[in-house]
Structure formats: structure tokens, C-alpha cells
C-alpha atoms as a PDB file:
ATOM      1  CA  UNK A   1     109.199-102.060  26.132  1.00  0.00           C
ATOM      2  CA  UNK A   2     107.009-100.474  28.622  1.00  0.00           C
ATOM      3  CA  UNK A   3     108.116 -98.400  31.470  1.00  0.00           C
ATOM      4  CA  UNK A   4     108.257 -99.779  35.185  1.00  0.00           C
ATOM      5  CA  UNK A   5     105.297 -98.192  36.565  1.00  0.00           C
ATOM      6  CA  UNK A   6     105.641 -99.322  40.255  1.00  0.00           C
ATOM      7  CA  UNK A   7     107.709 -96.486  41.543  1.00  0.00           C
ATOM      8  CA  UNK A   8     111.333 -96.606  43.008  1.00  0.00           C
ATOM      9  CA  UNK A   9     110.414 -99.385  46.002  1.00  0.00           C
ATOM     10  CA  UNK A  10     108.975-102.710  46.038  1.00  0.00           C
ATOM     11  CA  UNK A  11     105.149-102.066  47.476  1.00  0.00           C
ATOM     12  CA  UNK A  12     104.090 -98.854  46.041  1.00  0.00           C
ATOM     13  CA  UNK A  13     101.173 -98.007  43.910  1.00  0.00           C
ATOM     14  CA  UNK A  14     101.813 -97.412  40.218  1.00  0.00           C
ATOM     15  CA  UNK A  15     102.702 -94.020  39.359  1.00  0.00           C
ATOM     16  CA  UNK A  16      99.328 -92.786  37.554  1.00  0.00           C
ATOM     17  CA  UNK A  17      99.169 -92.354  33.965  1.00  0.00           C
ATOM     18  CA  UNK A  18      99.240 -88.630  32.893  1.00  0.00           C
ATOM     19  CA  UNK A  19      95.580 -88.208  30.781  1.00  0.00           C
ATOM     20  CA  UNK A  20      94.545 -85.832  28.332  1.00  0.00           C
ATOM     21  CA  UNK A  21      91.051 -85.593  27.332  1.00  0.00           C
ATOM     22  CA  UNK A  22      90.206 -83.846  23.883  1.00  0.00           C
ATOM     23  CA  UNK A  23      86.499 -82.920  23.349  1.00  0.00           C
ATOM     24  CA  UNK A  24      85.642 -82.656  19.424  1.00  0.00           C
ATOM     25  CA  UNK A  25      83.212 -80.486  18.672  1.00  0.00           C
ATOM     26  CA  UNK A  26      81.989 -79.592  14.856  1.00  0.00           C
ATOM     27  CA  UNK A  27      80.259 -76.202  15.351  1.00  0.00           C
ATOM     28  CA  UNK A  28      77.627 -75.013  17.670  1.00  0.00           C
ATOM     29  CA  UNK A  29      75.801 -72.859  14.913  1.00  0.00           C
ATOM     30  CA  UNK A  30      73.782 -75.509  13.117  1.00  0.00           C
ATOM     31  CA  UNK A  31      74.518 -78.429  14.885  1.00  0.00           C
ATOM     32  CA  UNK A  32      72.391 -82.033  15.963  1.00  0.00           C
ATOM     33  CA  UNK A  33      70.224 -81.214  12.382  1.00  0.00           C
ATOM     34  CA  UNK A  34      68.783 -84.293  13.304  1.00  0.00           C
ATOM     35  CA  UNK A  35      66.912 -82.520  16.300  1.00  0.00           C
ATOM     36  CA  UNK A  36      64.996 -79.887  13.636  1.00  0.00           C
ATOM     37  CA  UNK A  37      61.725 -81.674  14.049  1.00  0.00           C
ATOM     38  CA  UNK A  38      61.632 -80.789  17.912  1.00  0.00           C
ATOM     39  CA  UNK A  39      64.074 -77.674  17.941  1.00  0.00           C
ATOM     40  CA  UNK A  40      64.994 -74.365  16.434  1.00  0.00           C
ATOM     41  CA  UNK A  41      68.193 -73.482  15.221  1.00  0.00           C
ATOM     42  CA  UNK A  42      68.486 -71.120  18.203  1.00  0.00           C
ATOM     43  CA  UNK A  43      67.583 -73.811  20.368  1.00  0.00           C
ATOM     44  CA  UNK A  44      69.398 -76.342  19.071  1.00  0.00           C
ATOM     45  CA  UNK A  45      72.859 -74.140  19.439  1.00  0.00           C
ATOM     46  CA  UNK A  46      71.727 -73.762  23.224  1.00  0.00           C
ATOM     47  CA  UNK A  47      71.559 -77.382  23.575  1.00  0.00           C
ATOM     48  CA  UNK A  48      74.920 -77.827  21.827  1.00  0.00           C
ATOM     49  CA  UNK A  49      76.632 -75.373  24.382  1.00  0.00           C
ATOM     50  CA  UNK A  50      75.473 -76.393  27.589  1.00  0.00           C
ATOM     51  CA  UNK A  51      76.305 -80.119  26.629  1.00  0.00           C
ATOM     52  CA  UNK A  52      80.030 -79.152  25.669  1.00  0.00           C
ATOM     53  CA  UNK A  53      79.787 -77.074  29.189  1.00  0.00           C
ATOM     54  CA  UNK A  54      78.752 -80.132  31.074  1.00  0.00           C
ATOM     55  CA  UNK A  55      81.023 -82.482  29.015  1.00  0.00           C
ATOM     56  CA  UNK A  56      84.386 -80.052  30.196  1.00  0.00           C
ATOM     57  CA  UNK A  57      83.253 -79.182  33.591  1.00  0.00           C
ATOM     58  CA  UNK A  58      82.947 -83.780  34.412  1.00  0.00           C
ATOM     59  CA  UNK A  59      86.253 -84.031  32.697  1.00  0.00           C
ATOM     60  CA  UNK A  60      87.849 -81.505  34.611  1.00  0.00           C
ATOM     61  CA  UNK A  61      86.423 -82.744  38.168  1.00  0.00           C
ATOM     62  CA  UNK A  62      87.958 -85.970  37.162  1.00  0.00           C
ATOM     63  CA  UNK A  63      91.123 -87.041  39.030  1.00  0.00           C
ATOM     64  CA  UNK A  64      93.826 -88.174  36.611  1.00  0.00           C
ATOM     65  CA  UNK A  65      92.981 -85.736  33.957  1.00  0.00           C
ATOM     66  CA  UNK A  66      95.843 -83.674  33.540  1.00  0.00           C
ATOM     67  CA  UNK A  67      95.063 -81.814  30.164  1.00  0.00           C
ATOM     68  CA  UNK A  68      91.681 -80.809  28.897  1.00  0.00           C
ATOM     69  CA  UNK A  69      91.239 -79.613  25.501  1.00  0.00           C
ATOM     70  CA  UNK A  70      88.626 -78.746  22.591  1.00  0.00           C
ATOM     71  CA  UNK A  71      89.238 -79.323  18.790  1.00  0.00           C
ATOM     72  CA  UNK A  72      86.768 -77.084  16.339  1.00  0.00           C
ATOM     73  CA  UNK A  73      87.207 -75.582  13.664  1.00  0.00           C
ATOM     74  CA  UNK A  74      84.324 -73.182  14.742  1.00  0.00           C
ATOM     75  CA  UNK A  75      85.305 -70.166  16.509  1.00  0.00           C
ATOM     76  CA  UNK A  76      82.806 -69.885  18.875  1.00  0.00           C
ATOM     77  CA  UNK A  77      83.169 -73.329  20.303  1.00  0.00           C
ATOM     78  CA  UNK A  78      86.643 -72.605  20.879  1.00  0.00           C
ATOM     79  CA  UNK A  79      85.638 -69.245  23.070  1.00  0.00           C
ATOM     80  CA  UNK A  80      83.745 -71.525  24.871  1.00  0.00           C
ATOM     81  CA  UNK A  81      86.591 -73.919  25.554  1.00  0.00           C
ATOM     82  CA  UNK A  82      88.812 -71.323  26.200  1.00  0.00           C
ATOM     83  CA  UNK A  83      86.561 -69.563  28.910  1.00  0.00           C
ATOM     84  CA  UNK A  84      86.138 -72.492  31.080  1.00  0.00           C
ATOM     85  CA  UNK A  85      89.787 -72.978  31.164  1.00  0.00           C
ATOM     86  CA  UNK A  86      90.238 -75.568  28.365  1.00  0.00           C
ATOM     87  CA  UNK A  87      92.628 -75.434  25.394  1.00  0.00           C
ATOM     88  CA  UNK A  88      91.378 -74.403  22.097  1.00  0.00           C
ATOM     89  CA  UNK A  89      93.053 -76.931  19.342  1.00  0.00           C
ATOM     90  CA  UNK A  90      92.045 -75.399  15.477  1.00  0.00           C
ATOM     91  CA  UNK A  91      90.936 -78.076  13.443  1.00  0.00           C
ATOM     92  CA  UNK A  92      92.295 -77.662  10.014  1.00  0.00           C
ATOM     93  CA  UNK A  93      90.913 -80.778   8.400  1.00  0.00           C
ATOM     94  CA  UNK A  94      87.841 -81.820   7.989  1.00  0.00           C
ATOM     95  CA  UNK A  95      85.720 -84.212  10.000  1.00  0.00           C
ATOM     96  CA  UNK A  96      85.664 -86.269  13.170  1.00  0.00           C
ATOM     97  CA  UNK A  97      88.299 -88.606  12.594  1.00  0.00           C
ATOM     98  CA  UNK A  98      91.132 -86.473  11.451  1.00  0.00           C
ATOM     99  CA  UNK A  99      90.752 -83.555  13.814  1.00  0.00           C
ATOM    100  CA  UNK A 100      91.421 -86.105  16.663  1.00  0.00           C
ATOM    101  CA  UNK A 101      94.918 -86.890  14.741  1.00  0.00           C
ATOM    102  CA  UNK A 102      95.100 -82.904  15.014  1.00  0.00           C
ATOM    103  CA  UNK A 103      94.443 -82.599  18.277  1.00  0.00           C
ATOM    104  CA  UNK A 104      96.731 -86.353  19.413  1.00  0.00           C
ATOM    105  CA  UNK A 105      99.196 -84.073  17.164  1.00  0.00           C
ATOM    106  CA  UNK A 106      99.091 -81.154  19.118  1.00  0.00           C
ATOM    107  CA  UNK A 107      99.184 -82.957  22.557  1.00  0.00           C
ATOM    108  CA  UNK A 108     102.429 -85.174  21.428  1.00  0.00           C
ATOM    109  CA  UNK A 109     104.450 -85.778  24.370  1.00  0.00           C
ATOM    110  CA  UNK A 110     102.231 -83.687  27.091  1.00  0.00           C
ATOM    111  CA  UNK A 111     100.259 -86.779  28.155  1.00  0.00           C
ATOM    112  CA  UNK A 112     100.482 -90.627  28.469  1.00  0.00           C
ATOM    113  CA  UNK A 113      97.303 -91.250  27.332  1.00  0.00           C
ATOM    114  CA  UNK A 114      94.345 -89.723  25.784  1.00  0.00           C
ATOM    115  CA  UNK A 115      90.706 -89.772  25.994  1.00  0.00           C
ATOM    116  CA  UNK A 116      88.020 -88.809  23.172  1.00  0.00           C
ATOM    117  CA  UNK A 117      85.051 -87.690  24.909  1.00  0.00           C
ATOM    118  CA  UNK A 118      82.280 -86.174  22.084  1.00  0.00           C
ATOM    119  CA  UNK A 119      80.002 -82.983  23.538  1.00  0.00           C
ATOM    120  CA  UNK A 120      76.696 -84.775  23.235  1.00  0.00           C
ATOM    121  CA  UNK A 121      76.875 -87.217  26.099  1.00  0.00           C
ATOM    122  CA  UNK A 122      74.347 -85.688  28.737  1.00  0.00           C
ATOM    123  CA  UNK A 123      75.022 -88.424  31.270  1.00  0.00           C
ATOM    124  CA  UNK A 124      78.534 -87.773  31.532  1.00  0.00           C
ATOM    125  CA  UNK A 125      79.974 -87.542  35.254  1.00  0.00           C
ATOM    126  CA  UNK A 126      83.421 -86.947  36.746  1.00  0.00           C
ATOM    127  CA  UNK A 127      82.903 -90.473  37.919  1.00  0.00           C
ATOM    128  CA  UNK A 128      82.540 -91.800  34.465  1.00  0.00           C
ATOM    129  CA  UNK A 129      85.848 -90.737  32.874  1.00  0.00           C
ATOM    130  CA  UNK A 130      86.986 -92.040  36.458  1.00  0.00           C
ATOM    131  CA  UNK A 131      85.867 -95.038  35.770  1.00  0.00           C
ATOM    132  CA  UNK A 132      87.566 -94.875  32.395  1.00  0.00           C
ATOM    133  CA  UNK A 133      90.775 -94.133  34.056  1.00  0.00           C
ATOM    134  CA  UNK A 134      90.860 -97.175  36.491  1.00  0.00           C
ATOM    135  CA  UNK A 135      89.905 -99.189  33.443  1.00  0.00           C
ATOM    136  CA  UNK A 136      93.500 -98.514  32.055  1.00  0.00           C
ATOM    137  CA  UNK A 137      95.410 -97.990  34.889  1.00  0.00           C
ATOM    138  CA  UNK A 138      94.067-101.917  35.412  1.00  0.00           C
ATOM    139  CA  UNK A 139      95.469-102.838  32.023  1.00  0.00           C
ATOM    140  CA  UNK A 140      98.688-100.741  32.977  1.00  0.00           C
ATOM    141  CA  UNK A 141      99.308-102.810  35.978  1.00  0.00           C
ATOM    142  CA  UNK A 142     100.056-105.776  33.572  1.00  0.00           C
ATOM    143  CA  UNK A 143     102.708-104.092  31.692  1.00  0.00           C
ATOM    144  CA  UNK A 144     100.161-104.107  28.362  1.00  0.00           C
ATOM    145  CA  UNK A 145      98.956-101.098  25.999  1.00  0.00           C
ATOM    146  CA  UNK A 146      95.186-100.291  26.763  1.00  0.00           C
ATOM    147  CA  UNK A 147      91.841 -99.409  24.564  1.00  0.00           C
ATOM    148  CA  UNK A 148      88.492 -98.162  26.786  1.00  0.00           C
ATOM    149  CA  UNK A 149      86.095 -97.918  24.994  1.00  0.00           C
ATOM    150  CA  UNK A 150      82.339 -96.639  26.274  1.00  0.00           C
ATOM    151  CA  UNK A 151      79.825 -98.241  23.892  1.00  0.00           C
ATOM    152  CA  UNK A 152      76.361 -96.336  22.328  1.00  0.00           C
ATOM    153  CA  UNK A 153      73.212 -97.583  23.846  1.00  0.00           C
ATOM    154  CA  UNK A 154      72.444 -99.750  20.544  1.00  0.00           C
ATOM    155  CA  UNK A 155      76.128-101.660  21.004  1.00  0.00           C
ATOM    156  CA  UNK A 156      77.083-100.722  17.640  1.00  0.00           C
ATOM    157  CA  UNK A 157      78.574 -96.938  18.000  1.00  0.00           C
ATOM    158  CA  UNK A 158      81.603 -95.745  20.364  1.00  0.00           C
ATOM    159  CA  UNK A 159      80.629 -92.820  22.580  1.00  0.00           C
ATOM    160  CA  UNK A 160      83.933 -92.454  24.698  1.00  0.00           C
ATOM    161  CA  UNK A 161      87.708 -93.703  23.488  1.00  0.00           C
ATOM    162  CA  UNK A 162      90.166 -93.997  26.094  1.00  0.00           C
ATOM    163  CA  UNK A 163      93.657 -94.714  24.231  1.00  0.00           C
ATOM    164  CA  UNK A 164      96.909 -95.975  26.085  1.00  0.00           C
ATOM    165  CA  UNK A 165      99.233 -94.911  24.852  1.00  0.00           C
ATOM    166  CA  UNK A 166      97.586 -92.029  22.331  1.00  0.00           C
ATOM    167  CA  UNK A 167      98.303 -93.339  19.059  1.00  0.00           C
ATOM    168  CA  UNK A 168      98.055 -97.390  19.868  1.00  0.00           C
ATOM    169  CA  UNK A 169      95.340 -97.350  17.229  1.00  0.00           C
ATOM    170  CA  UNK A 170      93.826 -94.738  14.882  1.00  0.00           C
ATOM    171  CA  UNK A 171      90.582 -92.948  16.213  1.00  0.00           C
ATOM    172  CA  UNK A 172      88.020 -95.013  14.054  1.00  0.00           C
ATOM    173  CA  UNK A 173      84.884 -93.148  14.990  1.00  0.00           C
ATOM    174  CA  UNK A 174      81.278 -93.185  12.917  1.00  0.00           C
ATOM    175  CA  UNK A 175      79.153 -96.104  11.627  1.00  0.00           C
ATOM    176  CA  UNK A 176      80.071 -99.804  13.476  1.00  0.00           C
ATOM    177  CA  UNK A 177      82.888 -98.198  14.895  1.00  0.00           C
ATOM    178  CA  UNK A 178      82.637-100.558  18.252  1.00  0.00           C
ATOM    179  CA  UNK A 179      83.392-102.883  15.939  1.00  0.00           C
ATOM    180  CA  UNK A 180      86.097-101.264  14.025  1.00  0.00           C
ATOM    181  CA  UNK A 181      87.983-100.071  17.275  1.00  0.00           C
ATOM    182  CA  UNK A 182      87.308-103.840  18.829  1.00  0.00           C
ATOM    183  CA  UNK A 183      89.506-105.110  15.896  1.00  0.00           C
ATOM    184  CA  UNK A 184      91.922-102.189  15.671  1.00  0.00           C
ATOM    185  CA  UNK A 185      93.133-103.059  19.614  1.00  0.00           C
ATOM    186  CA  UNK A 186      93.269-107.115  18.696  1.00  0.00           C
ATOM    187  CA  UNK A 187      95.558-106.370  16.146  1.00  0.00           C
ATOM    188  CA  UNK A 188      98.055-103.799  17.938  1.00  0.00           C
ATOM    189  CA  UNK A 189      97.796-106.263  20.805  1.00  0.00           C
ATOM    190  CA  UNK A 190      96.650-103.494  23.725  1.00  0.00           C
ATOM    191  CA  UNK A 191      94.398-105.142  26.452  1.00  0.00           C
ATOM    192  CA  UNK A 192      90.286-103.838  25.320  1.00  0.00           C
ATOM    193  CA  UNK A 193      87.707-103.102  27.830  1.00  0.00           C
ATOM    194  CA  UNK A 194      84.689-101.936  28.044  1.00  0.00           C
ATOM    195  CA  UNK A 195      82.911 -99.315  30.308  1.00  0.00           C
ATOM    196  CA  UNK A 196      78.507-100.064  29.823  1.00  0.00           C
ATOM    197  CA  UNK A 197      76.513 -97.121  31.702  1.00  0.00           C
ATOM    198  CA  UNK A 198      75.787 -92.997  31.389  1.00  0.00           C
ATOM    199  CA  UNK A 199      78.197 -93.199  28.779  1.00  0.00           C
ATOM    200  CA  UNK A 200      76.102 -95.077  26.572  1.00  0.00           C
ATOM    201  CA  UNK A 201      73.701 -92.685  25.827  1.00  0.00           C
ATOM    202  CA  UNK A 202      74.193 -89.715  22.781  1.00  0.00           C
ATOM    203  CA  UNK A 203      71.937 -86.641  22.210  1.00  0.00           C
ATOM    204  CA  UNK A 204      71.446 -86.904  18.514  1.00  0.00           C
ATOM    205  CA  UNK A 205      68.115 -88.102  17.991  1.00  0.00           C
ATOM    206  CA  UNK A 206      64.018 -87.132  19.193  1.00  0.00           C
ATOM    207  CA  UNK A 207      64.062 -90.329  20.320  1.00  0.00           C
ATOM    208  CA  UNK A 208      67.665 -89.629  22.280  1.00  0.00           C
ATOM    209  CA  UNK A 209      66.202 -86.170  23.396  1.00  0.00           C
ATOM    210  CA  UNK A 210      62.581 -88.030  24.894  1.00  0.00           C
ATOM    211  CA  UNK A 211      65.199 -90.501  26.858  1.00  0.00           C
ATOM    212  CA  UNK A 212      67.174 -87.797  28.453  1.00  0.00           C
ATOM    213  CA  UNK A 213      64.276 -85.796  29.787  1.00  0.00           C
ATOM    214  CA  UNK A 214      62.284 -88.609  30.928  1.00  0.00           C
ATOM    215  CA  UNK A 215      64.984 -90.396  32.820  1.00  0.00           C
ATOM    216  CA  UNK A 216      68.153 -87.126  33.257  1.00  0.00           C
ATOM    217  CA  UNK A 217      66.221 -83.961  32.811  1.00  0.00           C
ATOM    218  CA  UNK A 218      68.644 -82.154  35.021  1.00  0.00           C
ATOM    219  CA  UNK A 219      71.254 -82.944  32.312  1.00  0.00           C
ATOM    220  CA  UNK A 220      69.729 -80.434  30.178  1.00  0.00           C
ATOM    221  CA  UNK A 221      70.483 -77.388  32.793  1.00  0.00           C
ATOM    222  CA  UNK A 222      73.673 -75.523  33.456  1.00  0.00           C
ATOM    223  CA  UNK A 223      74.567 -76.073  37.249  1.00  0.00           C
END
């Protein structure tokens, strides 16, 4: 069963959904290897910092958000996290997928909901995860479990999972995993929708990096 969200009288709005956002991030040292043909190491660590600044300071202008938090093993990411007011979350496994079960894990019962948002989105606005939000609370409304998902620019990747509640399905990131995640909600029966915009582009690639500077170049400077 699914609690009554439309507070103690007849009329009023639902009570909003309690979010926490979790930001994976592998390691700034020697990260987006991808990017060597147009950028140093030294550059390419820059790059990887001011994205995860950007990504926590939209997610924490966002209404709704209630927790913010960075998973890493890397220690450095972490001191980032935990200077702009974020909490650090140690990843002790290894890769994508099973740090977010760490961090869901180490978030158990503070939120209602929780929202993947990767570092390497240089779009990414407060009005995005928003957007997100509303998405869900829509689904809410109806009484029915919710997965957001914002889709890569090729339609094939997921660059932002909104899950409602946390562990409806299993974080499925990597390869066709619009796909995967598309399924994953059919089967658990939550309500899927999609959010097409910012979100849909990833800095990973030359071709990613020409994109952002010829149509967001002031994504790729600290306000």
C-alpha cells in the first residue's frame, strides 16, 4: 500500500516527496580518458571538478531536494563534496552500479525517493532536477511507484535516474541502459517517464566537448 499523500483535509496539495540526490563520481585524477586527444591529465581533472561543482550547486538550488550527497571512492572528490556542503558516501565496491546500492544503502530511510545525477552533465540546471521532481510527484498523485528517467542525446544511454521509492528497481546504468531501466519499471509496475532536454547531453567524448562549447560554453566556467 501506498501512503495517503493528500494531507489531513480534503483540498490540499500532496505533501511533497522528501528527495535525495546522490552524485557518483569515480575519481577526478585520471578521469574522461576518452578526452586525452584534446586534454591533459591536468586539464582533464579541472574539467572533472568544475562539472561535479556545477552538478551539486543545480541540485542544491533545486526545491524538493532534501539530501545531497557524493559517492567516490577517491578522496579528493569527496573533499570536494564535503566543502560545498554535500555528504561524502565511501564507495567500497567497485564500479558505477554498485556504489549507487552503497550510497541507496547509506541513505535508507532519510529520503522518499532518490535521484542519480552523474558529474558530467554540463547542461544541468536547478530547473532540470525540478523538472524531474514534478515528473514524480505527477506519478505520486495516482497512488503509483515512479521511474524518471533523463535519456543520452543518442536515446540509448540514461543520464539522470529519478527512483520512487529508492529501491523500486536496481540502478542499471552503462551500455543500453534506457532500455534496461525501461523494462526494469514495466516489470515492478512503477509509472515511467521521461524528461528529453539539457539532460541529454554527457561530457565524455571530443565530439561531446565540441557540442558544449559551441552551443553552452558558459557551462565550462565556475560561476
Amino acid at each position: 500500500m501506498h501512503p495517503d499523500r493528500s494531507g489531513p483535509e480534503a483540498g490540499l496539495p500532496p505533501t511533497p516527496r522528501r528527495t535525495a540526490v546522490v552524485i557518483p563520481v569515480r575519481a577526478l585524477e585520471g578521469a574522461k580518458s576518452r578526452l586525452g586527444e584534446v586534454l591533459d591529465a591536468e586539464e582533464r581533472r579541472e574539467l572533472v571538478e568544475l562539472l561535479l561543482r556545477r552538478t551539486l550547486e543545480a541540485v542544491q538550488a533545486a526545491p524538493g531536494v532534501a539530501i545531497v550527497a557524493v559517492v567516490s571512492p577517491d578522496a579528493a572528490a569527496l573533499a570536494v563534496a564535503r566543502s560545498a556542503g554535500a555528504q561524502p558516501i565511501v564507495q567500497h565496491t567497485s564500479g558505477l552500479n554498485p556504489g549507487l546500492v552503497e550510497a541507496r544503502e547509506a541513505l535508507a530511510g532519510r529520503a522518499e525517493r532518490l535521484l542519480v545525477v552523474p558529474a558530467d552533465l554540463p547542461g544541468i540546471t536547478a530547473d532540470d532536477v525540478a523538472a524531474m521532481l514534478l515528473l514524480a510527484d505527477e506519478a505520486a498523485q495516482g497512488g503509483r511507484p515512479a521511474v524518471v528517467l533523463a535519456p543520452d542525446r543518442h536515446g540509448r544511454g540514461t543520464n539522470a535516474l529519478l527512483l520512487d521509492p529508492p529501491a523500486i528497481i536496481e540502478p542499471s546504468f552503462g551500455g543500453e541502459s534506457r532500455a534496461v531501466h525501461t523494462s526494469l519499471a514495466g516489470a515492478a509496475g512503477a509509472a515511467y517517464l521521461e524528461l528529453v532536454g539539457r539532460l541529454g547531453l554527457d561530457l565524455d567524448t571530443p565530439d561531446d566537448l565540441l557540442l558544449v562549447e559551441a552551443n553552452r560554453p558558459e557551462a565550462l566556467h565556475v560561476h
